[in-house]
PDB file of N, CA and C in Angstrom:
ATOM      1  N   UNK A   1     -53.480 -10.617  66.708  1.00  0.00           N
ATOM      2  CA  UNK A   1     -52.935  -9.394  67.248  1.00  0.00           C
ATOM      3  C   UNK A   1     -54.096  -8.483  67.630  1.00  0.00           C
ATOM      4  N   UNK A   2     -53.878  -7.769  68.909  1.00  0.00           N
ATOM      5  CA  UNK A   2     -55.231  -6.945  69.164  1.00  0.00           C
ATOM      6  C   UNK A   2     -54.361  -5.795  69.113  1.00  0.00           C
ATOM      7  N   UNK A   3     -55.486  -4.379  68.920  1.00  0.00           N
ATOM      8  CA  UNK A   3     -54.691  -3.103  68.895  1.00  0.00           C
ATOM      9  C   UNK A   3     -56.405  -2.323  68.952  1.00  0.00           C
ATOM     10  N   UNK A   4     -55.879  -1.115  70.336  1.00  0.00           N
ATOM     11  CA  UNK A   4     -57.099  -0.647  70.853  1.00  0.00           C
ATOM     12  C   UNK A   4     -56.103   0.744  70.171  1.00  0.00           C
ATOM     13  N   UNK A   5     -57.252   1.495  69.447  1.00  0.00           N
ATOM     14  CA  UNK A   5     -56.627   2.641  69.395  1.00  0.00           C
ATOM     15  C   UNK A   5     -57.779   3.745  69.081  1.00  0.00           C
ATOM     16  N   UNK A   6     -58.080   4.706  68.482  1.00  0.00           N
ATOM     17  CA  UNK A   6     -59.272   5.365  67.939  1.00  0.00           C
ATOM     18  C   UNK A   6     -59.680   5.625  66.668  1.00  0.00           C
ATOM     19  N   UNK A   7     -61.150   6.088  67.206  1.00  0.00           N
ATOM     20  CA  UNK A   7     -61.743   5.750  65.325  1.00  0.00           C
ATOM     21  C   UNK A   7     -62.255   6.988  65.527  1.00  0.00           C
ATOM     22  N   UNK A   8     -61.964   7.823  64.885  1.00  0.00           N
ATOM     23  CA  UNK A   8     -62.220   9.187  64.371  1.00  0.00           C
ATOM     24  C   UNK A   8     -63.705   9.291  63.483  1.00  0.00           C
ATOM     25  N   UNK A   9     -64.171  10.618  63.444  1.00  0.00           N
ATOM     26  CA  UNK A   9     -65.074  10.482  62.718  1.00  0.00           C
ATOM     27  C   UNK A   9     -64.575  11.069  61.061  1.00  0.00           C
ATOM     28  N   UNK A  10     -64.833  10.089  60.348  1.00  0.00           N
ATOM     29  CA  UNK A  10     -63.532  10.203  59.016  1.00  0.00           C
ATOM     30  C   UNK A  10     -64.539  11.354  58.063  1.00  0.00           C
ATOM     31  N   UNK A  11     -65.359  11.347  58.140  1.00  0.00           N
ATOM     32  CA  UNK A  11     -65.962  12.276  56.945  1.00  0.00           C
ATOM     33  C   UNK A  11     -65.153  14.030  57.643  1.00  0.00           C
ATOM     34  N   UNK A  12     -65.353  14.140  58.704  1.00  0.00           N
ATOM     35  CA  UNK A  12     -65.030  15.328  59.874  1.00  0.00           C
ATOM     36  C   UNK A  12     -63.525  15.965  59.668  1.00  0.00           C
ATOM     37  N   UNK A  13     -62.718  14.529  59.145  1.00  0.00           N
ATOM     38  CA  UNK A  13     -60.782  15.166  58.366  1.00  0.00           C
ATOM     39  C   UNK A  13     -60.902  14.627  57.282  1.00  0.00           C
ATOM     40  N   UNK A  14     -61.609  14.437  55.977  1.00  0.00           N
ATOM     41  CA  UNK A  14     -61.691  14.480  54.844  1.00  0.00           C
ATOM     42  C   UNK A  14     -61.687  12.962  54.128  1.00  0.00           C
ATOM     43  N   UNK A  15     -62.397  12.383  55.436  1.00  0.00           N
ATOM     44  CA  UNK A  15     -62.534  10.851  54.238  1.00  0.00           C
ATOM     45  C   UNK A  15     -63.815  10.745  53.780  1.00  0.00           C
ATOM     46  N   UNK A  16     -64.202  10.553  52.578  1.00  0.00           N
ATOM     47  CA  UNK A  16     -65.504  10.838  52.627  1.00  0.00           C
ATOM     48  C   UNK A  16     -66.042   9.345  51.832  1.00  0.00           C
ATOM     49  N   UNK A  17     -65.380   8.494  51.667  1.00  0.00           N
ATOM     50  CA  UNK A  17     -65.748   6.875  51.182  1.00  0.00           C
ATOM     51  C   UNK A  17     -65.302   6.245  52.265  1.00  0.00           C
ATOM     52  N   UNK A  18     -66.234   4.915  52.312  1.00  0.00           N
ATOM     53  CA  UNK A  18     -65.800   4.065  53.257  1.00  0.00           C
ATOM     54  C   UNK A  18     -66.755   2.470  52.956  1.00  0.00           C
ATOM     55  N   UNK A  19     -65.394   1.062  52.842  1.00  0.00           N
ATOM     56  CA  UNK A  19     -66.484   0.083  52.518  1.00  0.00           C
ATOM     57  C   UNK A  19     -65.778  -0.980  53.849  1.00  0.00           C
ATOM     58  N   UNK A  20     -66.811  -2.056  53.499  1.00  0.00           N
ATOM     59  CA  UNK A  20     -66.424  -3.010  54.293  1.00  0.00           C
ATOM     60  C   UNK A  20     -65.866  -3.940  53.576  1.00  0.00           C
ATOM     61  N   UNK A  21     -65.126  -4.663  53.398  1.00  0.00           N
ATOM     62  CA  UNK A  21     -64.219  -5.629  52.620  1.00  0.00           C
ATOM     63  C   UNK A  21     -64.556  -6.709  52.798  1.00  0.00           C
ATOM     64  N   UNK A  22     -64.901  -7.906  52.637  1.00  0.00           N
ATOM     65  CA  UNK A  22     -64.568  -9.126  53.026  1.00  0.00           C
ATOM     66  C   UNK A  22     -63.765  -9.713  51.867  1.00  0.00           C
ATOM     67  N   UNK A  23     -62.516 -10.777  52.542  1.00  0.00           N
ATOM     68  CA  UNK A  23     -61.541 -11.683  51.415  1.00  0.00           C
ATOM     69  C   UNK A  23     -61.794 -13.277  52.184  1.00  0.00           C
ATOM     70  N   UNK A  24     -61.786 -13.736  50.724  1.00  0.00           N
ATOM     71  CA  UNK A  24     -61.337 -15.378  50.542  1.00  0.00           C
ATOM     72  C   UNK A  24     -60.204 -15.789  50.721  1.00  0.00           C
ATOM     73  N   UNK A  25     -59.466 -16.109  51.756  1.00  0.00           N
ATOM     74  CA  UNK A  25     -57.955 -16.455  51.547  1.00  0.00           C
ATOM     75  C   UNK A  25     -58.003 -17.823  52.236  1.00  0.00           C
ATOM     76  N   UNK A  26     -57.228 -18.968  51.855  1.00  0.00           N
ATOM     77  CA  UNK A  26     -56.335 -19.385  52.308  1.00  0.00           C
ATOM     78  C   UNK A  26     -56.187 -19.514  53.593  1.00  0.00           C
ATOM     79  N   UNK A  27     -56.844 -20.418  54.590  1.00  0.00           N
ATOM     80  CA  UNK A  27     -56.165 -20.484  56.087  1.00  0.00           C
ATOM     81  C   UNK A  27     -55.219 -20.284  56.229  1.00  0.00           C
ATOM     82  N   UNK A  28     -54.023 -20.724  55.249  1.00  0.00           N
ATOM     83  CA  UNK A  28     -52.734 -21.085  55.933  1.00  0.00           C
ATOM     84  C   UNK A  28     -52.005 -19.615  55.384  1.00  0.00           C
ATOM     85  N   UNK A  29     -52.823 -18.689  54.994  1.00  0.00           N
ATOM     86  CA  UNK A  29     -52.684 -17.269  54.820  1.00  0.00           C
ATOM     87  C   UNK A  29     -53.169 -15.971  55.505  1.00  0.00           C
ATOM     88  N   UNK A  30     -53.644 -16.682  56.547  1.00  0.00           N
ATOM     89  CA  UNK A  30     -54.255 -15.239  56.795  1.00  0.00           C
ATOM     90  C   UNK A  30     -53.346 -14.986  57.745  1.00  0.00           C
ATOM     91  N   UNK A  31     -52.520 -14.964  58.120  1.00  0.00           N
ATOM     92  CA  UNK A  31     -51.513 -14.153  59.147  1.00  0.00           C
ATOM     93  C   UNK A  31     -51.072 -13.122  58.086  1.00  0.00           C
ATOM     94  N   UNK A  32     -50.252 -13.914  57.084  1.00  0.00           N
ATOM     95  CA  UNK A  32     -49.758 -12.737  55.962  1.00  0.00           C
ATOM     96  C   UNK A  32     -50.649 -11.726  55.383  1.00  0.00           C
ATOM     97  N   UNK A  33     -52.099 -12.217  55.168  1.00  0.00           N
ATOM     98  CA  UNK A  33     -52.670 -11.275  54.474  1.00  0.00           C
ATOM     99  C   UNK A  33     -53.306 -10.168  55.590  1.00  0.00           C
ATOM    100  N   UNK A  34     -53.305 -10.799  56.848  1.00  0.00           N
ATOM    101  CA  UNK A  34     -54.074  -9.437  57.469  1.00  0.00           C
ATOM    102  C   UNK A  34     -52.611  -9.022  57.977  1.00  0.00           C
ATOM    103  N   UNK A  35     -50.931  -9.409  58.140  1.00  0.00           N
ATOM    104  CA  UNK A  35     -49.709  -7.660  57.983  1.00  0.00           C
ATOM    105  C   UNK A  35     -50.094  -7.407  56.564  1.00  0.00           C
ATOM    106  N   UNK A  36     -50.396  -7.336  55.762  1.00  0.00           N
ATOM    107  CA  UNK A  36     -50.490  -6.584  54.267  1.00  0.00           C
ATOM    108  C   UNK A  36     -51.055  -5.534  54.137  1.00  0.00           C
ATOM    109  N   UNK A  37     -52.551  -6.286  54.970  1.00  0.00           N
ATOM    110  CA  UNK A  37     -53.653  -5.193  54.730  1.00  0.00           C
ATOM    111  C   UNK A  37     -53.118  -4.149  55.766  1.00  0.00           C
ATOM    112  N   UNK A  38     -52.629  -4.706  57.136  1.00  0.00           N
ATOM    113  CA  UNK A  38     -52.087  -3.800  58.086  1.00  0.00           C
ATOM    114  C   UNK A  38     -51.389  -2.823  57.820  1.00  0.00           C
ATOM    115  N   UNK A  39     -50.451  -2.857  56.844  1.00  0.00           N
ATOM    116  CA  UNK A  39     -49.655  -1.610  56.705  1.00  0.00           C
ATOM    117  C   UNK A  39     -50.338  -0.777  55.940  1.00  0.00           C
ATOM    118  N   UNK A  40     -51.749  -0.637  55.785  1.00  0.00           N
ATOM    119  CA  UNK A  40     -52.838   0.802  55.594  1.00  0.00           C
ATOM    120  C   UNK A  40     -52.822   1.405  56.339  1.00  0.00           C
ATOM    121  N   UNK A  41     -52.463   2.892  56.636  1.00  0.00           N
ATOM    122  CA  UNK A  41     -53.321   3.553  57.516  1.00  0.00           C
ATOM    123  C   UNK A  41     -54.568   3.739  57.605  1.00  0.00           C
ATOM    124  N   UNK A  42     -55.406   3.872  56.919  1.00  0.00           N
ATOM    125  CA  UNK A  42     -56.566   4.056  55.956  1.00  0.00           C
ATOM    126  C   UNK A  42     -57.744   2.423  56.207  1.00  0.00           C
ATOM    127  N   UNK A  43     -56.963   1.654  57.055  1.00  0.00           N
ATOM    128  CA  UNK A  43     -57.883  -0.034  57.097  1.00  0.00           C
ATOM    129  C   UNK A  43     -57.881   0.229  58.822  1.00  0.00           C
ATOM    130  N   UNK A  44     -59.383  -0.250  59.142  1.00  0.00           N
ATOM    131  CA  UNK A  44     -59.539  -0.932  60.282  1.00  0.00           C
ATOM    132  C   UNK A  44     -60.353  -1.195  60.646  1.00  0.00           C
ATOM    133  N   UNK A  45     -60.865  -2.288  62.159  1.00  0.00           N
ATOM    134  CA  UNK A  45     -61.593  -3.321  62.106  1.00  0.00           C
ATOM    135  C   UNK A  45     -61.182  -4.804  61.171  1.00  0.00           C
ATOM    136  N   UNK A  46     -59.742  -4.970  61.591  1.00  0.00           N
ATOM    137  CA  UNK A  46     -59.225  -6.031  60.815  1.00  0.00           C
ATOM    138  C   UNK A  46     -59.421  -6.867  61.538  1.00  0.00           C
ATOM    139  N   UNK A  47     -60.499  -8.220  61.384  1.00  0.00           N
ATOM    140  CA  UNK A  47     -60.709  -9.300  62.348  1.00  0.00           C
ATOM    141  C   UNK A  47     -60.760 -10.451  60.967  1.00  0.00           C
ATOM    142  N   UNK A  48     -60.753 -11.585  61.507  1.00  0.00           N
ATOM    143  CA  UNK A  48     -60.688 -12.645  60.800  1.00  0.00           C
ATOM    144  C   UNK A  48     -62.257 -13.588  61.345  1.00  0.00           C
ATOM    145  N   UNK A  49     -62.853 -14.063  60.668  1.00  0.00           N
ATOM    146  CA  UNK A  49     -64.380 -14.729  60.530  1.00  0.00           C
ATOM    147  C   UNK A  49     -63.847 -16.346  60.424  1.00  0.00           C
ATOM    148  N   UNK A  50     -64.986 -17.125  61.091  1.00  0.00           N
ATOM    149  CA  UNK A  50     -65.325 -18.680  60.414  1.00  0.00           C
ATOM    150  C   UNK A  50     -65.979 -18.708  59.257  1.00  0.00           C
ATOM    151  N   UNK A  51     -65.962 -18.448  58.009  1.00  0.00           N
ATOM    152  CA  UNK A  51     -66.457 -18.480  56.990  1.00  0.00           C
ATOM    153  C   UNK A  51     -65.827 -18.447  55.618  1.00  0.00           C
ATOM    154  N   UNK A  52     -66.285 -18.715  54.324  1.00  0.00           N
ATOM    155  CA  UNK A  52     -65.908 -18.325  53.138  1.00  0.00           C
ATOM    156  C   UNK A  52     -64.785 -17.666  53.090  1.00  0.00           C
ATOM    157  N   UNK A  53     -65.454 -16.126  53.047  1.00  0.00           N
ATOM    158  CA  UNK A  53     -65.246 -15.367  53.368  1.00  0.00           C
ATOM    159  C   UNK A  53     -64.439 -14.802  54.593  1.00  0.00           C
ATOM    160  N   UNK A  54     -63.198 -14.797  55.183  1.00  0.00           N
ATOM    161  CA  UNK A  54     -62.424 -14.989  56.400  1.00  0.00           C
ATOM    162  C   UNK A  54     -61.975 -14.058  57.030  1.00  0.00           C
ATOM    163  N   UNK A  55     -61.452 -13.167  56.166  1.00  0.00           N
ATOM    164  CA  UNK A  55     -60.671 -11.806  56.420  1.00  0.00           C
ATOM    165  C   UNK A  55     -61.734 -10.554  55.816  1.00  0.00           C
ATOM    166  N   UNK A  56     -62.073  -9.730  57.080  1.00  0.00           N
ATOM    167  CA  UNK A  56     -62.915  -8.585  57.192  1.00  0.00           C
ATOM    168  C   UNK A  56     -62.031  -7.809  57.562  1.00  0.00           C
ATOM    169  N   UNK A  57     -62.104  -6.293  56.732  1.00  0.00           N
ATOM    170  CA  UNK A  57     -61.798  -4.773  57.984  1.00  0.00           C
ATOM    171  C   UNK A  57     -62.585  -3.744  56.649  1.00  0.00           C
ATOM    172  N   UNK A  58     -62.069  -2.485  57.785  1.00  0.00           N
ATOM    173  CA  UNK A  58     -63.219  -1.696  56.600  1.00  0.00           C
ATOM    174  C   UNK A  58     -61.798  -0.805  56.348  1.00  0.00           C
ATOM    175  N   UNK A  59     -62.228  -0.172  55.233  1.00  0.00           N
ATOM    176  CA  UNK A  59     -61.453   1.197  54.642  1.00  0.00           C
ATOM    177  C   UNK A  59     -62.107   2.169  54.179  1.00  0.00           C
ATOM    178  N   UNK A  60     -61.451   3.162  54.702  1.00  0.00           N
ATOM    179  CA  UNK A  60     -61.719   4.450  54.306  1.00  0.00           C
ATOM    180  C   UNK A  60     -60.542   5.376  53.259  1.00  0.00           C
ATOM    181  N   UNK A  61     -61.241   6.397  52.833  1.00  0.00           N
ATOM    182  CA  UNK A  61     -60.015   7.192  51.600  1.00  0.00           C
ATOM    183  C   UNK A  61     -60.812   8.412  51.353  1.00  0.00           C
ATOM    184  N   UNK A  62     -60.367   9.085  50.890  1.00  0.00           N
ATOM    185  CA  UNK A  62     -61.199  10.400  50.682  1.00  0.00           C
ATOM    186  C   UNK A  62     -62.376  10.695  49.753  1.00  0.00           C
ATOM    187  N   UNK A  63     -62.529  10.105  48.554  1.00  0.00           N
ATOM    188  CA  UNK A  63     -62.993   9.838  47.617  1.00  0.00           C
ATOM    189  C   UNK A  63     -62.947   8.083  46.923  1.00  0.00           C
ATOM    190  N   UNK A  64     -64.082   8.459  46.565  1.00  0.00           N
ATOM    191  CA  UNK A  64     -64.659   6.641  45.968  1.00  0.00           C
ATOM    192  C   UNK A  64     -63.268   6.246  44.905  1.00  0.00           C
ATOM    193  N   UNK A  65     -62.831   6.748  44.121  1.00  0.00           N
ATOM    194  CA  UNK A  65     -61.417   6.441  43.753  1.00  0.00           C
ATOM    195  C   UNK A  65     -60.251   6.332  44.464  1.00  0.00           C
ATOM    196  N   UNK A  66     -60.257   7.261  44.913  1.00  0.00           N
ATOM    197  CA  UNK A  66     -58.741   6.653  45.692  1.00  0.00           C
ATOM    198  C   UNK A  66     -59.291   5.470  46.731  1.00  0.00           C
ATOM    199  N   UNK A  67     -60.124   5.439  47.289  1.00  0.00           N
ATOM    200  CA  UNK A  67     -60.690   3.805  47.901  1.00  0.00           C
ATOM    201  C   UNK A  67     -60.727   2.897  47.068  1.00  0.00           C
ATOM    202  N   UNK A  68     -61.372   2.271  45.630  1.00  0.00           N
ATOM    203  CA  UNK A  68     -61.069   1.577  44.807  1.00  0.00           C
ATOM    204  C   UNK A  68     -59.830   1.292  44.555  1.00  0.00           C
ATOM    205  N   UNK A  69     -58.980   2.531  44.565  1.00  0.00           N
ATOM    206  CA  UNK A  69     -56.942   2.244  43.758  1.00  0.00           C
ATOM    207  C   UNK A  69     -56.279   1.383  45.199  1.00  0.00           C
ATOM    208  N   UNK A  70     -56.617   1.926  46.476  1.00  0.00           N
ATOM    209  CA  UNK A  70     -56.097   1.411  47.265  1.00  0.00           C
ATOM    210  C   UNK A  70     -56.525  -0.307  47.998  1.00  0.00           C
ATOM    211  N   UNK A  71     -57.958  -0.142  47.355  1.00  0.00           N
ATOM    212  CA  UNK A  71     -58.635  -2.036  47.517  1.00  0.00           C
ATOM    213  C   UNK A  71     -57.734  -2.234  46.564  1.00  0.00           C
ATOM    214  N   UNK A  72     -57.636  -2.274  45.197  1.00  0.00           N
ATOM    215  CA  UNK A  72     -57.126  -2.550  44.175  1.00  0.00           C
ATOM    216  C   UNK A  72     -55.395  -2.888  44.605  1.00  0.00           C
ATOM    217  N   UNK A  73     -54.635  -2.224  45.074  1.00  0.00           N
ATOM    218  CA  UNK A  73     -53.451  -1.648  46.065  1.00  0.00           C
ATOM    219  C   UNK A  73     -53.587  -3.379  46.775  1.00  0.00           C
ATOM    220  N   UNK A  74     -54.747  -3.652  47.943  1.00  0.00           N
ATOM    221  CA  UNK A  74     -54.224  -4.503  48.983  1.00  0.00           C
ATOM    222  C   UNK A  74     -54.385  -5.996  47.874  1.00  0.00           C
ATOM    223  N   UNK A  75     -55.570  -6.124  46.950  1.00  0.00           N
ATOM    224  CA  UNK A  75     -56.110  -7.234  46.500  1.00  0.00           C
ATOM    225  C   UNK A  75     -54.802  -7.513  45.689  1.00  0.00           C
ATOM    226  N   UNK A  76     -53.420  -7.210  44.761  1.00  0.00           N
ATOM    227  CA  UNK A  76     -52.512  -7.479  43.882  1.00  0.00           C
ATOM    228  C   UNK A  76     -51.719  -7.596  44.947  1.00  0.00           C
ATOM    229  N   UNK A  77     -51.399  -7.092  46.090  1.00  0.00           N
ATOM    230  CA  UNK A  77     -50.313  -7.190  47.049  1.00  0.00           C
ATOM    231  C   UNK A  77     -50.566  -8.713  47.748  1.00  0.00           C
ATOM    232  N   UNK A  78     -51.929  -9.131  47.932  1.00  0.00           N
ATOM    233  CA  UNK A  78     -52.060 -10.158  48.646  1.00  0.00           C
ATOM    234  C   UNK A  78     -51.935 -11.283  47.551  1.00  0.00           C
ATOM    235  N   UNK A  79     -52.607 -11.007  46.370  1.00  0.00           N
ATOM    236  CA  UNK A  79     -52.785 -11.990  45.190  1.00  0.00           C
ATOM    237  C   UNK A  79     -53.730 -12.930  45.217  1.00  0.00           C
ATOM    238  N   UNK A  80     -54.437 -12.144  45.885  1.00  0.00           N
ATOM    239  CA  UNK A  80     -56.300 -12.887  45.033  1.00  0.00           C
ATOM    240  C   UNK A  80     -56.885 -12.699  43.791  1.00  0.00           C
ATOM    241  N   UNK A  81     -57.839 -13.186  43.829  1.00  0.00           N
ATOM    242  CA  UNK A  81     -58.497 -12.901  41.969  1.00  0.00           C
ATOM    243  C   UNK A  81     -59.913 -11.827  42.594  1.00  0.00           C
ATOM    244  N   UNK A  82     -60.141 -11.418  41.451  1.00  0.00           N
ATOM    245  CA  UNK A  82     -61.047 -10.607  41.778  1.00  0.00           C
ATOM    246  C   UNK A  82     -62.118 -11.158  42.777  1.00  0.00           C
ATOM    247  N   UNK A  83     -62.974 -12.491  41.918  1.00  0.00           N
ATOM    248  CA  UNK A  83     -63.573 -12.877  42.838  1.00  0.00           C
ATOM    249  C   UNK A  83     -63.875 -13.310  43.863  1.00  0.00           C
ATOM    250  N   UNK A  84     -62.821 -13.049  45.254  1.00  0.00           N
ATOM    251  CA  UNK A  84     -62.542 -13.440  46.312  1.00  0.00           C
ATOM    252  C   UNK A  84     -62.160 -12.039  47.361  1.00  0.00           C
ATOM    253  N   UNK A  85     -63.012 -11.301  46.393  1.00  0.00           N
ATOM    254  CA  UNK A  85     -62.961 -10.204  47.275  1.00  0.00           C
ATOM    255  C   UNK A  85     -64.700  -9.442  47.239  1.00  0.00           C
ATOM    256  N   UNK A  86     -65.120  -9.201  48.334  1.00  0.00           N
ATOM    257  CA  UNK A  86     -66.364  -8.392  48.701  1.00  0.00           C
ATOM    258  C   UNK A  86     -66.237  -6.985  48.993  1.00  0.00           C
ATOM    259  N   UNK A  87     -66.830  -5.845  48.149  1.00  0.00           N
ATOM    260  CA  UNK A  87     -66.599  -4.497  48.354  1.00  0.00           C
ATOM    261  C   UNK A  87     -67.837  -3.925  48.365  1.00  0.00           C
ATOM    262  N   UNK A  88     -68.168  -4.181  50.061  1.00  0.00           N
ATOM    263  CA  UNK A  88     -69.174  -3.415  50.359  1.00  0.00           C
ATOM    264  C   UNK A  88     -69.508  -2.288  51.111  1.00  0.00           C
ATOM    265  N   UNK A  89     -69.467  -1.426  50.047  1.00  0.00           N
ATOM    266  CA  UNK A  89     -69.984   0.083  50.326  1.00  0.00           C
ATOM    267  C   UNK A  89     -70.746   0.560  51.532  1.00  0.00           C
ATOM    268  N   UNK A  90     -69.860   1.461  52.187  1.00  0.00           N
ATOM    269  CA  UNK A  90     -71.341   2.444  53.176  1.00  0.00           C
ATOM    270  C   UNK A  90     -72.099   3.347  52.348  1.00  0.00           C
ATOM    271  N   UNK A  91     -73.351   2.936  52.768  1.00  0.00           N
ATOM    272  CA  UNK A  91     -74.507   3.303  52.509  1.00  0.00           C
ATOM    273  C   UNK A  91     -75.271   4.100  53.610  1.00  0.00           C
ATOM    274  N   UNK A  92     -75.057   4.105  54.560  1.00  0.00           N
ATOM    275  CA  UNK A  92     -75.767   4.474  55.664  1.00  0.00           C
ATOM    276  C   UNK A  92     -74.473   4.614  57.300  1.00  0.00           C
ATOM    277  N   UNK A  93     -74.287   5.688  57.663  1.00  0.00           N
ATOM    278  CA  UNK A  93     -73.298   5.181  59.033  1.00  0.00           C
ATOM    279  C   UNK A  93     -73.642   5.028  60.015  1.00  0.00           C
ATOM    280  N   UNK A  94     -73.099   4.040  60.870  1.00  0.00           N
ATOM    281  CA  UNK A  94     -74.093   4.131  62.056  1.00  0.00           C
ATOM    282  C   UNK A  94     -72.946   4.197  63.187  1.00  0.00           C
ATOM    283  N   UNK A  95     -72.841   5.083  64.186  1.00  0.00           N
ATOM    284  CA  UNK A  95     -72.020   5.385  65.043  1.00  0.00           C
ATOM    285  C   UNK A  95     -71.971   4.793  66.552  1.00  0.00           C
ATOM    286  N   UNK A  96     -71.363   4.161  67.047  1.00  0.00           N
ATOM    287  CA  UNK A  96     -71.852   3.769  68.809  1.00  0.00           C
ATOM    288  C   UNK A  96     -70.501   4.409  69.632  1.00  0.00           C
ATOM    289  N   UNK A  97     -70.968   4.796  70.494  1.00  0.00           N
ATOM    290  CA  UNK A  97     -69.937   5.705  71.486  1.00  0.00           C
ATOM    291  C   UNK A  97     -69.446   5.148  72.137  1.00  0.00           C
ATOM    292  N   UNK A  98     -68.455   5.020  72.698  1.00  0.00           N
ATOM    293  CA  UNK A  98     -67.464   4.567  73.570  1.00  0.00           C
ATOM    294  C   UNK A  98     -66.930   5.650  74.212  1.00  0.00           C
ATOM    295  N   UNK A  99     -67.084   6.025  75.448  1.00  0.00           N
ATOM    296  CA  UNK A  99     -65.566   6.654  76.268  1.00  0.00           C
ATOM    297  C   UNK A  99     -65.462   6.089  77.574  1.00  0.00           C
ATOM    298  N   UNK A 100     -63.909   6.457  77.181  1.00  0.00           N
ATOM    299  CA  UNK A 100     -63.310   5.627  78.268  1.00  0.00           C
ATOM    300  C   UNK A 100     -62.617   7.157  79.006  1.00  0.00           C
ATOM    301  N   UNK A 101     -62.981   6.275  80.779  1.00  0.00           N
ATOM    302  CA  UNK A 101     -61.564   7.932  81.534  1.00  0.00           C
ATOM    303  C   UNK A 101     -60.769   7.804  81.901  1.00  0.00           C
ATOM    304  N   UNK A 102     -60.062   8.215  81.226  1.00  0.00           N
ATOM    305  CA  UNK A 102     -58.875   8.183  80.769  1.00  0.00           C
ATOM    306  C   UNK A 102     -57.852   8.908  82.104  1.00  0.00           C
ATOM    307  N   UNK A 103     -58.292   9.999  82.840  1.00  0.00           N
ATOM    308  CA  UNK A 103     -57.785  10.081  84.555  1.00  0.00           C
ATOM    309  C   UNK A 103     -58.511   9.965  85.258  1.00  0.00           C
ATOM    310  N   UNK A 104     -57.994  10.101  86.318  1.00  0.00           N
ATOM    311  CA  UNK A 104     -59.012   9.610  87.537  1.00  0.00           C
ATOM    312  C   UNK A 104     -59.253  10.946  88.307  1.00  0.00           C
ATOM    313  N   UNK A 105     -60.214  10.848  89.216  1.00  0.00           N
ATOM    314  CA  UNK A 105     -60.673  11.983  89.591  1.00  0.00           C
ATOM    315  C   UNK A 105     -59.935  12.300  90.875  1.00  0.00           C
ATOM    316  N   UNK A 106     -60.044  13.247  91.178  1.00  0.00           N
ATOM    317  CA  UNK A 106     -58.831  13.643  92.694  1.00  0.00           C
ATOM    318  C   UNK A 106     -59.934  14.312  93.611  1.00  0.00           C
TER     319      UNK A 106
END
């Protein structure tokens, strides 16, 4: 499923954690597990990898706890074990611009 939509700058309306996820699932799972993770508002950059590791997106939350409760939230909903999940922290942000025009000129 593709979905073009926008990425805000999250610290700017009050998110102030943000990690990158990677999960271990199951080929014959990852349709289900990336609608799971989908119904976050709070998840995106949900793509799926050739690797181990298969299912990537990042999340954001306002604070480093409520980001933990809500990984915690997708990892029991999907039903992995701990160790099949990667929670890696921003440390550093790095921003690239995109605009698009959106009318045309007259």
């Amino acid at each position: 499923m593709l979905r073009i939509g926008p990425i805000f700058d999250s610290a700017k309306i009050g998110l102030n954690a943000s990690t990158l996820v990677a999960l271990r699932v199951d080929t014959t799972r990852v349709d289900e597990v990336a609608q799971i993770i989908n119904q976050h508002d709070n998840v995106s950059h949900n793509y799926q990898r050739d690797n181990e590791y298969n299912i990537w997106f990042t999340l954001t939350a306002q604070n480093d706890q409520e980001l933990n409760q809500t990984l915690e939230q997708i990892r029991q909903k999907i039903d992995v074990p701990k160790q099949d999940v990667l929670n890696l922290p921003t440390r550093q942000l790095f921003k690239i611009n995109v605009l698009f025009q959106l009318t045309t000129k007259t």
